[in-house]
PDB file of N, CA and C in Angstrom:
ATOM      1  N   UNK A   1    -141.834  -9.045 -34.609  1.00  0.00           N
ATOM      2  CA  UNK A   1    -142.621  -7.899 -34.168  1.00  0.00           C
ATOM      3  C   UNK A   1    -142.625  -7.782 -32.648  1.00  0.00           C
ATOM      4  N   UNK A   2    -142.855  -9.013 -31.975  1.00  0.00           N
ATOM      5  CA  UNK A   2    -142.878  -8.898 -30.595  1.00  0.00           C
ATOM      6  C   UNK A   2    -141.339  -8.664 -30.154  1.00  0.00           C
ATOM      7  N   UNK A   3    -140.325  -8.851 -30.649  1.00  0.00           N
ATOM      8  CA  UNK A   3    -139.005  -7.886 -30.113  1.00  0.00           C
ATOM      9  C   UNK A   3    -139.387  -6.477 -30.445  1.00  0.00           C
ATOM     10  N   UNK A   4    -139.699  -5.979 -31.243  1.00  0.00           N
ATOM     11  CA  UNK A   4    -139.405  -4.547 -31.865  1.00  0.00           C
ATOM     12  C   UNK A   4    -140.874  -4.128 -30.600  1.00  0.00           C
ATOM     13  N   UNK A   5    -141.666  -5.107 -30.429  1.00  0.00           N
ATOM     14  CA  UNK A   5    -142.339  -3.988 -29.327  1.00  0.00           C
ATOM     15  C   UNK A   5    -141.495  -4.134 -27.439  1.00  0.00           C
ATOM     16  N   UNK A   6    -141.141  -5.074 -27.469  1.00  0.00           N
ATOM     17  CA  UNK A   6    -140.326  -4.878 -26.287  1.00  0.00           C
ATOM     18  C   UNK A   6    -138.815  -4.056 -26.195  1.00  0.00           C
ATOM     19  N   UNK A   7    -138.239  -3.898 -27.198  1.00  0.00           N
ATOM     20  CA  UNK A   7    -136.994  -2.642 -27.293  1.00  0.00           C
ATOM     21  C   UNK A   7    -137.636  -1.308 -27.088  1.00  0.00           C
ATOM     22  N   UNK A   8    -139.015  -1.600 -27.900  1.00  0.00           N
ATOM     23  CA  UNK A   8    -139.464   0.366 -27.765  1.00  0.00           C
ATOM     24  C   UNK A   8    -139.862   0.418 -26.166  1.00  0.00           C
ATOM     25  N   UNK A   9    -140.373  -0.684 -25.364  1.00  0.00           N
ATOM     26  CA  UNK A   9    -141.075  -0.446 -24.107  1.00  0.00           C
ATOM     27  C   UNK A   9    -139.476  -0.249 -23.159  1.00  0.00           C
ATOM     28  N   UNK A  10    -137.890  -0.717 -23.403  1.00  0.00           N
ATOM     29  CA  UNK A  10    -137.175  -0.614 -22.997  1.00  0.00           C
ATOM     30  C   UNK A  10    -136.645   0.417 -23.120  1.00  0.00           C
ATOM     31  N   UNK A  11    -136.442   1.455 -24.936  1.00  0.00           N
ATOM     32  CA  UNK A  11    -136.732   2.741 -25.197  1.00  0.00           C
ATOM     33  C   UNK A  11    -137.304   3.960 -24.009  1.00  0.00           C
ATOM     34  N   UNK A  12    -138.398   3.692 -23.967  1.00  0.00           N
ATOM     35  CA  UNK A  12    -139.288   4.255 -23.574  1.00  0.00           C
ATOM     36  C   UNK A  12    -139.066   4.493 -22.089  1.00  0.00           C
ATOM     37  N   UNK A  13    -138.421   3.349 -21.069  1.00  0.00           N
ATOM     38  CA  UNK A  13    -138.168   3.354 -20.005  1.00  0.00           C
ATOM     39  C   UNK A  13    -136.820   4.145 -19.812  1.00  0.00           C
ATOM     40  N   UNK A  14    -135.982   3.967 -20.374  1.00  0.00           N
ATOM     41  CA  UNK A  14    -134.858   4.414 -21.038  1.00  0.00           C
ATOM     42  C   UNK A  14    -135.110   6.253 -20.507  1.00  0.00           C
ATOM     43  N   UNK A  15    -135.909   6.242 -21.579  1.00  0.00           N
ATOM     44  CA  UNK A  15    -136.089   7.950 -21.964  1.00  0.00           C
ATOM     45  C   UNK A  15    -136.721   8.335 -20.194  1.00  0.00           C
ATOM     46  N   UNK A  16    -137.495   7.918 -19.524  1.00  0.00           N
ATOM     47  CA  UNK A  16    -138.024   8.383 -18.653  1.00  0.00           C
ATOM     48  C   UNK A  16    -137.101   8.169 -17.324  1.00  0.00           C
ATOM     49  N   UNK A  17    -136.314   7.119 -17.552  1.00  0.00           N
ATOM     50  CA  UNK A  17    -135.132   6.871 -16.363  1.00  0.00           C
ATOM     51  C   UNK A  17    -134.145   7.998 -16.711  1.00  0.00           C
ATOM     52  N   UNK A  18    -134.302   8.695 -18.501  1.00  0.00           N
ATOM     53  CA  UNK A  18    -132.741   9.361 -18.387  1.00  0.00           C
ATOM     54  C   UNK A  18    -133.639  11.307 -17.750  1.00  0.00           C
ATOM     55  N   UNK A  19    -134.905  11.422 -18.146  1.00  0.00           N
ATOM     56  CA  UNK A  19    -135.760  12.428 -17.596  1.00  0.00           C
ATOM     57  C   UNK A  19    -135.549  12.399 -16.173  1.00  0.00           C
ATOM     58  N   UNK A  20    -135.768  11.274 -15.042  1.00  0.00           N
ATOM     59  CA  UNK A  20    -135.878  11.339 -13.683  1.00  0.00           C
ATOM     60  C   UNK A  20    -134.170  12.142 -13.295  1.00  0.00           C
ATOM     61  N   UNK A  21    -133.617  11.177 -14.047  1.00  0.00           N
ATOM     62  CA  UNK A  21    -131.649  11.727 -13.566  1.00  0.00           C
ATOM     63  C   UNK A  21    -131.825  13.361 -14.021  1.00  0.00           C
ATOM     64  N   UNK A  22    -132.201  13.662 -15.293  1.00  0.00           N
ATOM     65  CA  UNK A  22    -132.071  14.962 -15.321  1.00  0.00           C
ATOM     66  C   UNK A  22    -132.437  16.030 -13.882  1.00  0.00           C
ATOM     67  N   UNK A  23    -133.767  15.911 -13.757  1.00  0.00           N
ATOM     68  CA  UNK A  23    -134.665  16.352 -12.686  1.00  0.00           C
ATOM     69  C   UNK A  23    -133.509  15.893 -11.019  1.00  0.00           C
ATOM     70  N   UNK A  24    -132.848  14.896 -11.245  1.00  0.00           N
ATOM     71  CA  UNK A  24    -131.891  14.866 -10.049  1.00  0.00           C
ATOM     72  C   UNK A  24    -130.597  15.290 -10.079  1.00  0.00           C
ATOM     73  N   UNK A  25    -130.194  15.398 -10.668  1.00  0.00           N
ATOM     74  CA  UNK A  25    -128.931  16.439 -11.378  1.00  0.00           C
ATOM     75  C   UNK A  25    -129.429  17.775 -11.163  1.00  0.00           C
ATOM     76  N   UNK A  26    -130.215  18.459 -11.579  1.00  0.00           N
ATOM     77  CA  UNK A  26    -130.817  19.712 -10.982  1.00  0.00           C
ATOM     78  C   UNK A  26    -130.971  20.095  -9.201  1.00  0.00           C
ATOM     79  N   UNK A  27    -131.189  19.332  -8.859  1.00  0.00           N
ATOM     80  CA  UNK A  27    -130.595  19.160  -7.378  1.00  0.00           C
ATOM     81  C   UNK A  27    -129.383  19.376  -6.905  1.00  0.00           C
ATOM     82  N   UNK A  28    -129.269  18.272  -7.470  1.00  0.00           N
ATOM     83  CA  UNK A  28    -127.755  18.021  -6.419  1.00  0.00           C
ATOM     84  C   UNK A  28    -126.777  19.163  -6.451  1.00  0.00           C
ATOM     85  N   UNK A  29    -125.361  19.161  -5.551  1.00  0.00           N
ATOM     86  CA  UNK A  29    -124.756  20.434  -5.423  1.00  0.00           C
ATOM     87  C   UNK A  29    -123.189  19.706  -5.312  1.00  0.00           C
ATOM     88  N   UNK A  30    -122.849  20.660  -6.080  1.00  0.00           N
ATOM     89  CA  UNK A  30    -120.848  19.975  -6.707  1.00  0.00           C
ATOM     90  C   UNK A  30    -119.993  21.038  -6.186  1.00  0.00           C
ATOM     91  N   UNK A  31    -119.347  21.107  -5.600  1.00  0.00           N
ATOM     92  CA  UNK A  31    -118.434  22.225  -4.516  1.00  0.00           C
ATOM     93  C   UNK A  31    -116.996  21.991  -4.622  1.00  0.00           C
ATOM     94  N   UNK A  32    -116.485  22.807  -5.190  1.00  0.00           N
ATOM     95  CA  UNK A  32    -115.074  23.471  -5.623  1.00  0.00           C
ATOM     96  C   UNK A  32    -114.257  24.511  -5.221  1.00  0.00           C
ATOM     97  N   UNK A  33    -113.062  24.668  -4.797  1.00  0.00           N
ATOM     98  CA  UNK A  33    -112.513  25.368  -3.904  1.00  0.00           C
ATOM     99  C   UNK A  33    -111.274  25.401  -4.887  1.00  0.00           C
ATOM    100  N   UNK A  34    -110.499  26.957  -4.845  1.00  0.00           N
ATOM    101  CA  UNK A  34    -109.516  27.357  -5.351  1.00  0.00           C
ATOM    102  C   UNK A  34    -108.996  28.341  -4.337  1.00  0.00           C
ATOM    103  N   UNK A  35    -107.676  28.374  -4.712  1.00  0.00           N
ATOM    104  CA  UNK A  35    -106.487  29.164  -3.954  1.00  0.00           C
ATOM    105  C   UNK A  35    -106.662  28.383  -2.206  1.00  0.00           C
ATOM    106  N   UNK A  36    -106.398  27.404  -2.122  1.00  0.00           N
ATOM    107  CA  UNK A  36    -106.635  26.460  -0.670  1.00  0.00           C
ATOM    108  C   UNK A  36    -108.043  26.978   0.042  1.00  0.00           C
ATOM    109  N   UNK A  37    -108.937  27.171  -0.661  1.00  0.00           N
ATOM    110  CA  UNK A  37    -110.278  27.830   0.261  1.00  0.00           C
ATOM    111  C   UNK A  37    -110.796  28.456   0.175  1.00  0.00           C
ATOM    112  N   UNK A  38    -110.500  29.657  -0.252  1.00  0.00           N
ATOM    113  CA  UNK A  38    -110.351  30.779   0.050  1.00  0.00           C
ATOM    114  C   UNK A  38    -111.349  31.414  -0.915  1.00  0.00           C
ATOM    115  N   UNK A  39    -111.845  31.131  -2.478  1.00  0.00           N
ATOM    116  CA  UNK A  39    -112.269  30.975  -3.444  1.00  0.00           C
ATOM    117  C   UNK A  39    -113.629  29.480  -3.300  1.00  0.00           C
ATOM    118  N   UNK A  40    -114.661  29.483  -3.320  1.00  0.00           N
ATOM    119  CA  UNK A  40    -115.966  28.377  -3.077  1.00  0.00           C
ATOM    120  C   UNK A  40    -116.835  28.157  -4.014  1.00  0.00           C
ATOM    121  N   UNK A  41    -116.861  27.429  -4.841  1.00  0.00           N
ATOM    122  CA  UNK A  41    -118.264  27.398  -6.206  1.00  0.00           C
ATOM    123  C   UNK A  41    -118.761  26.450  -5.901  1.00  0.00           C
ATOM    124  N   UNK A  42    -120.184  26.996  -6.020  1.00  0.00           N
ATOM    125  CA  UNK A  42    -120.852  25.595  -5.750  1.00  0.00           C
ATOM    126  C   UNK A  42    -121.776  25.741  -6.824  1.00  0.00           C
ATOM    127  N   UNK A  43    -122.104  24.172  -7.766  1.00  0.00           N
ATOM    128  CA  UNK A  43    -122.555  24.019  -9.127  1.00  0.00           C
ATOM    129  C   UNK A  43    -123.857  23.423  -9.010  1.00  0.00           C
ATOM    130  N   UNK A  44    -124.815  22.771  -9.769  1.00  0.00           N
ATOM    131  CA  UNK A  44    -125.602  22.161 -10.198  1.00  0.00           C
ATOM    132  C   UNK A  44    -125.139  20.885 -10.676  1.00  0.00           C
ATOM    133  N   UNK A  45    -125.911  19.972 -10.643  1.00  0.00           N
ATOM    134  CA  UNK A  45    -125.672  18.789 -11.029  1.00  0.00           C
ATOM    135  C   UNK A  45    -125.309  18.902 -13.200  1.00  0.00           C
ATOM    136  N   UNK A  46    -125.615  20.027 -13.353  1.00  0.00           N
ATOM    137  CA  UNK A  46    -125.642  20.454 -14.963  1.00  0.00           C
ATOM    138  C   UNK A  46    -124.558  21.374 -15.152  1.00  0.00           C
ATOM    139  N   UNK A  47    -123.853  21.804 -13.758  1.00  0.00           N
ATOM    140  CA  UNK A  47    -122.892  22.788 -14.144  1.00  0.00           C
ATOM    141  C   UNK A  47    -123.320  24.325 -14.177  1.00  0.00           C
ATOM    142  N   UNK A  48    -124.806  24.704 -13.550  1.00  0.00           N
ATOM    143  CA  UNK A  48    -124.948  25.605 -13.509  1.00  0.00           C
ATOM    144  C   UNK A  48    -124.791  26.262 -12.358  1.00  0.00           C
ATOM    145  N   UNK A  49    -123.682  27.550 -12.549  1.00  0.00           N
ATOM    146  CA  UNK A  49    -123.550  28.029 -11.264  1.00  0.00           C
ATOM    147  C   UNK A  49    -124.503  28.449  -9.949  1.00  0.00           C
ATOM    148  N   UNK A  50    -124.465  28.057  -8.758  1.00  0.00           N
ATOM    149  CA  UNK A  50    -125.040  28.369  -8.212  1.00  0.00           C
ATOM    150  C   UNK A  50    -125.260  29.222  -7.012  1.00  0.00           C
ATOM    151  N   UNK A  51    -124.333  29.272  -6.482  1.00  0.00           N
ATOM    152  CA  UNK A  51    -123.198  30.268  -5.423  1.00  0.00           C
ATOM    153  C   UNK A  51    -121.614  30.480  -5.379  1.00  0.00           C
ATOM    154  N   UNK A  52    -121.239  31.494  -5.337  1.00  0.00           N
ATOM    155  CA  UNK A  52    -119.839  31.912  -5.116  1.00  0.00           C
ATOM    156  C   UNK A  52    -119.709  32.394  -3.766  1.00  0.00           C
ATOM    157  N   UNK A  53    -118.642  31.949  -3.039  1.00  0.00           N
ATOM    158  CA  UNK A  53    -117.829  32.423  -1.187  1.00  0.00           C
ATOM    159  C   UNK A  53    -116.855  32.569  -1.490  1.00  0.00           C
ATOM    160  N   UNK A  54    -116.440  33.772  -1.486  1.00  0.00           N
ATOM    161  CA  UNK A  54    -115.327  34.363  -1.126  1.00  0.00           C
ATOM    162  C   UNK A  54    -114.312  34.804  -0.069  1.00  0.00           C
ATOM    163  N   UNK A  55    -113.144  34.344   0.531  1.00  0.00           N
ATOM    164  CA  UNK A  55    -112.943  34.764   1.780  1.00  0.00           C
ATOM    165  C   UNK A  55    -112.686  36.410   1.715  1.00  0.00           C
ATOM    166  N   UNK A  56    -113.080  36.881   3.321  1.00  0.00           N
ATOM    167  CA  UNK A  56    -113.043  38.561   2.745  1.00  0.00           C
ATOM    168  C   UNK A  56    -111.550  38.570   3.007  1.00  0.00           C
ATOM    169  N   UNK A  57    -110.720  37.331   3.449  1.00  0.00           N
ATOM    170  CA  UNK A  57    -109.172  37.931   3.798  1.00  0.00           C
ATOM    171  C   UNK A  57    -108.223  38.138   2.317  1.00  0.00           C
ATOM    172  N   UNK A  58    -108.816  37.785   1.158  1.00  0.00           N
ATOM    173  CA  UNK A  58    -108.689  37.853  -0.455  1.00  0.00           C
ATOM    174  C   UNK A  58    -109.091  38.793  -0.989  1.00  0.00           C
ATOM    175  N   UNK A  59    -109.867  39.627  -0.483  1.00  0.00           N
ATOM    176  CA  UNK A  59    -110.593  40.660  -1.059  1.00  0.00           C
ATOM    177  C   UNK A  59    -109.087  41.869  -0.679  1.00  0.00           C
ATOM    178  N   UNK A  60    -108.843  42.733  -1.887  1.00  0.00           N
ATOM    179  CA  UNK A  60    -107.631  43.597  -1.886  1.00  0.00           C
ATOM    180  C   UNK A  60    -107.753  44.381  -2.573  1.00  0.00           C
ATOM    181  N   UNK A  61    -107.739  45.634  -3.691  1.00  0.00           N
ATOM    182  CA  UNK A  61    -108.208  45.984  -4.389  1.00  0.00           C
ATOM    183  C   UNK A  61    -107.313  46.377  -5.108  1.00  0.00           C
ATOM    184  N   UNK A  62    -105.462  46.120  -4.472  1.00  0.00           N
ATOM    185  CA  UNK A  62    -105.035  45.915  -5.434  1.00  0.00           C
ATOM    186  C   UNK A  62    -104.505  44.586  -5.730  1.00  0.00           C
ATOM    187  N   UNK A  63    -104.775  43.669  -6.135  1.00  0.00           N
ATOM    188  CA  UNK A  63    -105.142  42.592  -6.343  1.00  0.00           C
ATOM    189  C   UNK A  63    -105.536  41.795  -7.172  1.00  0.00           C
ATOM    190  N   UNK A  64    -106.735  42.753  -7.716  1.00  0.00           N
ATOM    191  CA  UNK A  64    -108.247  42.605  -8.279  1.00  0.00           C
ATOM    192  C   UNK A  64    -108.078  40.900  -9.053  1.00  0.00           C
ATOM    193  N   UNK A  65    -106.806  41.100  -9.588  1.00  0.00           N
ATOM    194  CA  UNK A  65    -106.665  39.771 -10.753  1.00  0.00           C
ATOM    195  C   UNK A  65    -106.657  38.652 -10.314  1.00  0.00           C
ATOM    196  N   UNK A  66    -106.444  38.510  -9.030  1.00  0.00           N
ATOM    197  CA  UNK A  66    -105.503  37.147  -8.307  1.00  0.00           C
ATOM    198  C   UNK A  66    -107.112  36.747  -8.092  1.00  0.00           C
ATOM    199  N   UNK A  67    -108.044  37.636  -7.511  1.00  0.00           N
ATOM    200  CA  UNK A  67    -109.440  36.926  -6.944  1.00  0.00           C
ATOM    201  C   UNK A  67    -110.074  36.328  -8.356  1.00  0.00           C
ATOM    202  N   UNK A  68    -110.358  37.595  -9.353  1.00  0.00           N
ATOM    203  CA  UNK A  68    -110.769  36.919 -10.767  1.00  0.00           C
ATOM    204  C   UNK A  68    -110.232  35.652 -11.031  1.00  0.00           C
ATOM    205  N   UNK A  69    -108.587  34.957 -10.749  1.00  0.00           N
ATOM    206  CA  UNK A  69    -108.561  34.393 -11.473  1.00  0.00           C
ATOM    207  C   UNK A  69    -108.614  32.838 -10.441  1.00  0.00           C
ATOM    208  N   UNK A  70    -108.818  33.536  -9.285  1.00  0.00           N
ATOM    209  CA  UNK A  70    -109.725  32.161  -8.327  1.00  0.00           C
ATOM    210  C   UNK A  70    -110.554  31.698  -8.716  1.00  0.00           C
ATOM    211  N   UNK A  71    -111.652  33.198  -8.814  1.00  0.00           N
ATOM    212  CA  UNK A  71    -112.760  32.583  -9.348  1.00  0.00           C
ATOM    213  C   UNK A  71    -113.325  32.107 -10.632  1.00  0.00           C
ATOM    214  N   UNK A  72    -112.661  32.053 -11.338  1.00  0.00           N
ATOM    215  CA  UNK A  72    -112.448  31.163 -12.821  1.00  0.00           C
ATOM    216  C   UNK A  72    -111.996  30.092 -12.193  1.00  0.00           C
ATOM    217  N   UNK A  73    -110.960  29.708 -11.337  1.00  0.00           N
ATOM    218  CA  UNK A  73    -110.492  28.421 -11.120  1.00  0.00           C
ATOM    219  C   UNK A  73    -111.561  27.437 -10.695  1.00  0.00           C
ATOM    220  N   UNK A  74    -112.441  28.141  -9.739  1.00  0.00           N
ATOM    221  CA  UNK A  74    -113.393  27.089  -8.748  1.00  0.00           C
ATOM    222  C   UNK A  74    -114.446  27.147  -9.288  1.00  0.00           C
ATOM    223  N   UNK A  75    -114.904  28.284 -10.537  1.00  0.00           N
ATOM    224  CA  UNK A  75    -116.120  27.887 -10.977  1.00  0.00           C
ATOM    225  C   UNK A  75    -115.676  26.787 -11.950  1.00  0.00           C
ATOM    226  N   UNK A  76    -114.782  26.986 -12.852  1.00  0.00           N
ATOM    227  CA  UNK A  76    -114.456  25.988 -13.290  1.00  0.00           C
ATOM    228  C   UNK A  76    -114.486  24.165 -13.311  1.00  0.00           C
ATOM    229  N   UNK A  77    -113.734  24.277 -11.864  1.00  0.00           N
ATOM    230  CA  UNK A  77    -113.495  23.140 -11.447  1.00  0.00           C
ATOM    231  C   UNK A  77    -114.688  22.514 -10.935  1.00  0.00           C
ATOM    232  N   UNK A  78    -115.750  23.229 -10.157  1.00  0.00           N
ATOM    233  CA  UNK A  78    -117.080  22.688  -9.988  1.00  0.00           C
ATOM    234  C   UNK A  78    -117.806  22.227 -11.325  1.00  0.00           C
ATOM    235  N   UNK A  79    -117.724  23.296 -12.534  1.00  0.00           N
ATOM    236  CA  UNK A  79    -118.439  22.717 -13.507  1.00  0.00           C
ATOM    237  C   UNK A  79    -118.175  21.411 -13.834  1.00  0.00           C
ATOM    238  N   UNK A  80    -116.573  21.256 -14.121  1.00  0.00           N
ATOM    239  CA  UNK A  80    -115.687  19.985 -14.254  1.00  0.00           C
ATOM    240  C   UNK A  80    -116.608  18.678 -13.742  1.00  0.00           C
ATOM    241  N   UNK A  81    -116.385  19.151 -12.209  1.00  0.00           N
ATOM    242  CA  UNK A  81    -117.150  17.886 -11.360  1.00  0.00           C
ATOM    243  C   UNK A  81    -118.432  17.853 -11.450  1.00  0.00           C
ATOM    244  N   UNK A  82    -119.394  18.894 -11.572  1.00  0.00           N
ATOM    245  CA  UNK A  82    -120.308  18.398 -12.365  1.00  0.00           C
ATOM    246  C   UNK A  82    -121.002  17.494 -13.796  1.00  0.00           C
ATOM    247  N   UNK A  83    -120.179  17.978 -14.553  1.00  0.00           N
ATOM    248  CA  UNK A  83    -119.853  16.982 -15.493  1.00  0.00           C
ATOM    249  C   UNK A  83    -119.877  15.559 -15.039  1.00  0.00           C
ATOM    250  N   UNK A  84    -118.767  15.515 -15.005  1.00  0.00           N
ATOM    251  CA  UNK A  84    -118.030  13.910 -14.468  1.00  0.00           C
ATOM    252  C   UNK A  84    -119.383  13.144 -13.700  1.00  0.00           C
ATOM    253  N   UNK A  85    -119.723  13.711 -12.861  1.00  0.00           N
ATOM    254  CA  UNK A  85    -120.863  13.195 -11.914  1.00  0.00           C
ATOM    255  C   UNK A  85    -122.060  13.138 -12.233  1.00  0.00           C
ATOM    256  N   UNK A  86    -122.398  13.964 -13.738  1.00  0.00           N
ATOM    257  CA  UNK A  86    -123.489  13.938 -14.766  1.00  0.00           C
ATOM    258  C   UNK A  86    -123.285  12.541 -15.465  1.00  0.00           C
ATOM    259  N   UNK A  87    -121.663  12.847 -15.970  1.00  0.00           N
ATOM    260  CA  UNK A  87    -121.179  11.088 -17.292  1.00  0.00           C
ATOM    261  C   UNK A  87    -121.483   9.821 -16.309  1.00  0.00           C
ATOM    262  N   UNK A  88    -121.022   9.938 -15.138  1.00  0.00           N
ATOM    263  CA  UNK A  88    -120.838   8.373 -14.361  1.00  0.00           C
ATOM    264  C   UNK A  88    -122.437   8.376 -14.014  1.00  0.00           C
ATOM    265  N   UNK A  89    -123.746   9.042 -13.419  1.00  0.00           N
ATOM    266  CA  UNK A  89    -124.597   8.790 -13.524  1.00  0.00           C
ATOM    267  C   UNK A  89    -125.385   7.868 -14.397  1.00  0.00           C
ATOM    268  N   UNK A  90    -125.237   8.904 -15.716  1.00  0.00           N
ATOM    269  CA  UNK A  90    -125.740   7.866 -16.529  1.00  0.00           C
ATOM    270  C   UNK A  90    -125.450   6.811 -17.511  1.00  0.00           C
ATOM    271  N   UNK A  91    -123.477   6.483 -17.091  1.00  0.00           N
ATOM    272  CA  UNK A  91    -123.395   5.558 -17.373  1.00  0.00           C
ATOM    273  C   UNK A  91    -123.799   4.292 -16.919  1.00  0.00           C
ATOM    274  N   UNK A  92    -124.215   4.672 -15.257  1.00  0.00           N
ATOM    275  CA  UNK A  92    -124.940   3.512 -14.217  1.00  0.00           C
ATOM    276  C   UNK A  92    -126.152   3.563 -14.954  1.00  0.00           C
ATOM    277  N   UNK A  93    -126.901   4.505 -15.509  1.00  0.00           N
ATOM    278  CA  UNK A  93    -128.492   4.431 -16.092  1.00  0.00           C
ATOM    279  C   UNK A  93    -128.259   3.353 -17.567  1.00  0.00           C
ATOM    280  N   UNK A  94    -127.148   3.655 -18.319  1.00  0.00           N
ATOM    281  CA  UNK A  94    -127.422   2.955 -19.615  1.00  0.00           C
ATOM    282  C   UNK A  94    -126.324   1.678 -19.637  1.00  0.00           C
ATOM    283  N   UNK A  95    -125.644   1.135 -18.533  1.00  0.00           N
ATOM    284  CA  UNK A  95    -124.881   0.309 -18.384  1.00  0.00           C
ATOM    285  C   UNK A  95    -123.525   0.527 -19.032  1.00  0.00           C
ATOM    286  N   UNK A  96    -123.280   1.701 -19.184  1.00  0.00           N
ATOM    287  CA  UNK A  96    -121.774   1.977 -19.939  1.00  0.00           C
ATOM    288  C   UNK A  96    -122.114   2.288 -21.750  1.00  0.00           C
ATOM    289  N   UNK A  97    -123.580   1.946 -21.937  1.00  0.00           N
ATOM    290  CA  UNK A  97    -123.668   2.418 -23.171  1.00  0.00           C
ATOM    291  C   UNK A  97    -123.704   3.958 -23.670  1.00  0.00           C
ATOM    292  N   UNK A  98    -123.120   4.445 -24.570  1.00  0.00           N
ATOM    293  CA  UNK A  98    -123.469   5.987 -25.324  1.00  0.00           C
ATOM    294  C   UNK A  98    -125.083   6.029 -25.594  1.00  0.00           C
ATOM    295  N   UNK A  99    -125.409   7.582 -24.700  1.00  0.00           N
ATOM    296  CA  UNK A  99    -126.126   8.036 -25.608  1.00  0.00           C
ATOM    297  C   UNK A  99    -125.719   9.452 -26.817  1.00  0.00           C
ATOM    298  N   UNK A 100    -127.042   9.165 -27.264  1.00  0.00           N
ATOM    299  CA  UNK A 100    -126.607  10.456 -28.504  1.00  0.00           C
ATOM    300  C   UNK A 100    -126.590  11.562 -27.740  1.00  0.00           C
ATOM    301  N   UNK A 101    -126.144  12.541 -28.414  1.00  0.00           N
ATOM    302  CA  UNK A 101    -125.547  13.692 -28.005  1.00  0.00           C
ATOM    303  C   UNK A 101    -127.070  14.710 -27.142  1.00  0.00           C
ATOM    304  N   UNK A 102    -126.753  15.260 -26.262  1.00  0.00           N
ATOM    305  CA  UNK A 102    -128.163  16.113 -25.912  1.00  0.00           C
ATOM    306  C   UNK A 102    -128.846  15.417 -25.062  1.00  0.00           C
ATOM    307  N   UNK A 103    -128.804  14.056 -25.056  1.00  0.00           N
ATOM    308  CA  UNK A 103    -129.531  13.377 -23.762  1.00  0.00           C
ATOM    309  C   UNK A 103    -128.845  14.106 -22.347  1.00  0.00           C
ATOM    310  N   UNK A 104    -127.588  14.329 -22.031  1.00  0.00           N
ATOM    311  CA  UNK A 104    -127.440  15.165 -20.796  1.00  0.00           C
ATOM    312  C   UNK A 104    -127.362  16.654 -20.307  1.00  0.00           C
TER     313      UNK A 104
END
């Protein structure tokens, strides 16, 4: 019994260490660049977009596709690195262990 109450108090710490990372992941800022620059996303620690820079020397109107498809590239690629920088977080939080799905 006295293991099964010290796993839940490790549980429990667990859950509130993986709550604090959430709340710091919401912060932080992941910055991605497509077409050498020119194209700028900058993400959330969750991948949620948060600003787009555009250079105006890209802006063309006939064009239109080449900027669209910058900006798919760099929002992209920020989400990407958000990710990644979400997984390695809390693999430092759970020592390389899985959690179940939805904890991030």
């Amino acid at each position: 019994m006295r293991d099964l109450g010290k796993m839940m108090k490790q549980v429990q710490k667990l859950q509130q260490d993986v709550a604090r990372l959430q709340e710091e992941l919401k912060a932080e800022r992941v910055e991605a660049t497509a077409g050498g620059g020119v194209v700028r996303a900058i993400a959330n620690g969750h991948g949620e977009l948060q600003e787009i820079t555009i250079d105006p020397s890209v802006v063309n109107s006939s064009d239109v596709g080449l900027l669209q498809d910058l900006v798919v590239a760099a929002v992209g690629e920020a989400q990407r690195l958000a990710k990644q920088k979400a997984e390695e977080r809390m693999r430092g939080l759970t020592g390389g262990l899985p959690l179940p799905p939805g904890m991030i």
